[in-house]
Protein backbone atom coordinates (compact mmCIF):
# COMPACT_ATOMS: atom_id res chain seq x y z
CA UNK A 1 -141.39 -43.20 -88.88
CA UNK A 2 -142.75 -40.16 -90.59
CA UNK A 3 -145.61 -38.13 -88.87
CA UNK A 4 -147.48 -36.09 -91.72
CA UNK A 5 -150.49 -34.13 -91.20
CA UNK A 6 -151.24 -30.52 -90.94
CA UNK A 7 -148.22 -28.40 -90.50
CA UNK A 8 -145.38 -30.40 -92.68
CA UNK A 9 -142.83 -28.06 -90.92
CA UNK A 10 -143.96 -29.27 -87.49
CA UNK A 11 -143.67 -32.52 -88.76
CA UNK A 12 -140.17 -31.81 -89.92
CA UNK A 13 -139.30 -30.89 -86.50
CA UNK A 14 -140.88 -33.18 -84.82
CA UNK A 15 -139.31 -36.06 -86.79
CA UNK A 16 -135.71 -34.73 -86.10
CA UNK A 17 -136.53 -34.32 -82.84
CA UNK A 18 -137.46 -37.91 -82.63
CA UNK A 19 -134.86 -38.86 -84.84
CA UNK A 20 -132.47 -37.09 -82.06
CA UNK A 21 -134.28 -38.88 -79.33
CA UNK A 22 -133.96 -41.82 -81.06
CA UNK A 23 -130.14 -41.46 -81.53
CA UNK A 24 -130.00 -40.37 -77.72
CA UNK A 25 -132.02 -43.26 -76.80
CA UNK A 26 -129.11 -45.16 -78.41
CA UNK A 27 -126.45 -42.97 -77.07
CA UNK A 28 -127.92 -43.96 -73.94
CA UNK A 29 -128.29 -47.48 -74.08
CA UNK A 30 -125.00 -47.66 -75.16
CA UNK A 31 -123.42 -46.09 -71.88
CA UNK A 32 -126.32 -47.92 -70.18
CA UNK A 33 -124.92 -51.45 -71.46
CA UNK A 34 -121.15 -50.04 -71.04
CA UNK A 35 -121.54 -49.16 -67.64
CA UNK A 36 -123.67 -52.46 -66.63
CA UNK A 37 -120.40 -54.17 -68.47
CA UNK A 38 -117.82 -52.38 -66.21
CA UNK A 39 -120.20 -53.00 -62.69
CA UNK A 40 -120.25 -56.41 -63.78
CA UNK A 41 -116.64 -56.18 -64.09
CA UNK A 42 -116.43 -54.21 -60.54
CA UNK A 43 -118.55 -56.72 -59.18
CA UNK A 44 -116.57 -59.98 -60.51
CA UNK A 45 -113.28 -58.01 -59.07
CA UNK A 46 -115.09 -57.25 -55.83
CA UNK A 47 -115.71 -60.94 -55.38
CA UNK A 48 -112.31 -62.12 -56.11
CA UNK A 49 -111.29 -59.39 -53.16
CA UNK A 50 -113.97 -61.17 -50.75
CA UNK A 51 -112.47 -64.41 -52.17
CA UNK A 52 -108.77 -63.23 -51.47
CA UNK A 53 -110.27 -61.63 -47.96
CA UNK A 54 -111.87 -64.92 -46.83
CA UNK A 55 -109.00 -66.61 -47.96
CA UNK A 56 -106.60 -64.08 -45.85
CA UNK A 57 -109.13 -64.63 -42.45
CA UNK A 58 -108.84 -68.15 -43.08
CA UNK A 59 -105.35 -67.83 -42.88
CA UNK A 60 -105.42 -65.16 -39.51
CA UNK A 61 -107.32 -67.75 -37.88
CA UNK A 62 -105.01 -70.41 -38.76
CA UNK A 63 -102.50 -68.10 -37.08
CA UNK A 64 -104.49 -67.22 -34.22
CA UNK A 65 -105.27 -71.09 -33.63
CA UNK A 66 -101.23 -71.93 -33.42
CA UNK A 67 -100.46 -68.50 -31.33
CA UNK A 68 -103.53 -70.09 -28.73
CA UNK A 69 -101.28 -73.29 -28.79
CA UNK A 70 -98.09 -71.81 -28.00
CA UNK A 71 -99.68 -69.39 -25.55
CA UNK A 72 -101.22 -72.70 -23.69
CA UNK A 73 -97.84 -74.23 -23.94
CA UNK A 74 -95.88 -71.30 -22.64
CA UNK A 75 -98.61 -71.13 -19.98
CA UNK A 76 -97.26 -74.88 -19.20
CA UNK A 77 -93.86 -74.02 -19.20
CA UNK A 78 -94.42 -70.98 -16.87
CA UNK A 79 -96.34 -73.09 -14.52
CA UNK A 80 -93.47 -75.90 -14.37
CA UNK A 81 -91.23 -72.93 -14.17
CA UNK A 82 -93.33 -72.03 -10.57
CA UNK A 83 -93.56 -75.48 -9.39
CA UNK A 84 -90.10 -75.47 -9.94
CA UNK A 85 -89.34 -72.05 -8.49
CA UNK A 86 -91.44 -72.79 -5.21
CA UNK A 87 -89.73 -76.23 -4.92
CA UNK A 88 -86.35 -74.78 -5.33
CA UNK A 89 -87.10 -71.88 -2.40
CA UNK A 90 -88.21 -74.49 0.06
CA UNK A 91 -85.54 -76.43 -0.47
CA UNK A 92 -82.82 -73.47 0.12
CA UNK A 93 -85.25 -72.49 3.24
CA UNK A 94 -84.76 -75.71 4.31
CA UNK A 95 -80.91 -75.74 3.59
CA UNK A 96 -80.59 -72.47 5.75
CA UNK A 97 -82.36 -73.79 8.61
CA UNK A 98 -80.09 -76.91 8.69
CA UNK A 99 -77.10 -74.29 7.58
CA UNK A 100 -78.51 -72.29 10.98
CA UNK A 101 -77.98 -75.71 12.84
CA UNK A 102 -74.85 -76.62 11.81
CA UNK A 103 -73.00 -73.03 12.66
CA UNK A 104 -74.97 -73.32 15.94
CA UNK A 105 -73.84 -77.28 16.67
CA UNK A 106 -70.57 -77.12 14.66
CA UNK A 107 -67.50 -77.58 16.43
CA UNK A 108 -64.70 -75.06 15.92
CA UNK A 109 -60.76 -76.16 15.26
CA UNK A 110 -60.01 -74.44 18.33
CA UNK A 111 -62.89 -76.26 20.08
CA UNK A 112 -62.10 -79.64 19.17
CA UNK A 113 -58.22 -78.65 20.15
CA UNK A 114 -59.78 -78.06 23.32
CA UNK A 115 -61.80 -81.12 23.89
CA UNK A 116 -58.75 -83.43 22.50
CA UNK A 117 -56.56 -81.60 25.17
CA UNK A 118 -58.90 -82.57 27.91
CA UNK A 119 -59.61 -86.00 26.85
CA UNK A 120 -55.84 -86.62 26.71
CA UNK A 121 -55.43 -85.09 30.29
CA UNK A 122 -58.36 -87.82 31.02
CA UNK A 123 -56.62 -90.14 29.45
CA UNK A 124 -53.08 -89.40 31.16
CA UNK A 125 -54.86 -89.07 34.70
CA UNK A 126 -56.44 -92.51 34.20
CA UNK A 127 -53.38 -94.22 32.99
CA UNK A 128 -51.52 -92.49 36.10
CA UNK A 129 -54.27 -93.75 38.29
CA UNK A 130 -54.01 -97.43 36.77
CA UNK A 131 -50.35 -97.01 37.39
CA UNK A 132 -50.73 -96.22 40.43
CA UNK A 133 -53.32 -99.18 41.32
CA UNK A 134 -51.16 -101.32 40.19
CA UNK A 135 -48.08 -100.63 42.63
CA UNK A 136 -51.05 -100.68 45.20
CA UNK A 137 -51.81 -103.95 44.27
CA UNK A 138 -48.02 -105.22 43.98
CA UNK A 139 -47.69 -103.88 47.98
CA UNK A 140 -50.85 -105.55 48.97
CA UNK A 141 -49.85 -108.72 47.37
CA UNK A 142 -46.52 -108.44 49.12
CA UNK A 143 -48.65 -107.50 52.59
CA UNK A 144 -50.94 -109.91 51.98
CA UNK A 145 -48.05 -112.85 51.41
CA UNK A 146 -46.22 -111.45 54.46
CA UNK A 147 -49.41 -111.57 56.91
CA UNK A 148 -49.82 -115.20 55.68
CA UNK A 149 -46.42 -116.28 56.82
CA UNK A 150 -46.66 -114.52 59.97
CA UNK A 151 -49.65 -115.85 60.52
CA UNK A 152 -47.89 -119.33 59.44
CA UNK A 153 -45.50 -119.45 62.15
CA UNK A 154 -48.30 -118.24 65.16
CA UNK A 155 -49.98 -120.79 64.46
């Protein structure tokens, strides 16, 4: 496009100017569409991040789901572990009480010695009284078959 009119020289300049404008105006567009083509391109590799990112939180809270499951069953085994614990102190509470009895009711080897020795002298002093009941009871059975005959021949 040509402007012509008064001043051809103005025209002249005018015309390159626009000519220049136009072949800015193309510059331009050019970087315009160029940079629009590398956003789009920023944009397309921003998405596959978000993709990659979801995909990567997907896969923390797969892990965070199986960590809460082997919390709750290490939570399980600690509280069979303090059943367990509890159980096992009242049983050796138990055991020292009856451990407490048995040093207090035992019987020593030197006690038991003891309480043999006596029951044998028991025994002995017994078998010496039976003894001697029974040579009692051989003299009264000879007194008793000599007051019959005397009493045989007063009569």
């Amino acid at each position: 496009m040509r402007l012509e009119g008064r001043g051809g020289v103005m025209n002249e300049e005018l015309n390159r100017e626009l000519s220049g404008l136009k072949s800015g105006m193309g510059n331009l567009t050019t970087e315009v569409r160029n940079d629009i083509g590398n956003l789009r391109t920023e944009v397309g590799g921003i998405k596959s991040d978000l993709g990659n990112l979801r995909m990567e939180v997907g896969g923390i809270k797969s892990d965070l789901g199986n960590l809460r499951m082997e919390v709750g069953g290490i939570k399980s085994d600690l509280g069979k572990l303090t059943t367990l614990a509890l159980n096992t102190a009242m049983a050796v509470s138990r055991q020292a009480g009856d451990i407490a009895d048995l040093k207090r009711d035992m019987v020593t080897k030197d006690d038991f010695s003891t309480l043999m020795g006596r029951i044998d002298g028991f025994a002995g002093m017994l078998q010496d009284s039976r003894w001697d009941w029974g040579k009692q009871k051989v003299r009264l059975d000879e007194h008793e078959q000599r007051i019959s005959a005397l009493e045989a021949k007063r009569a």
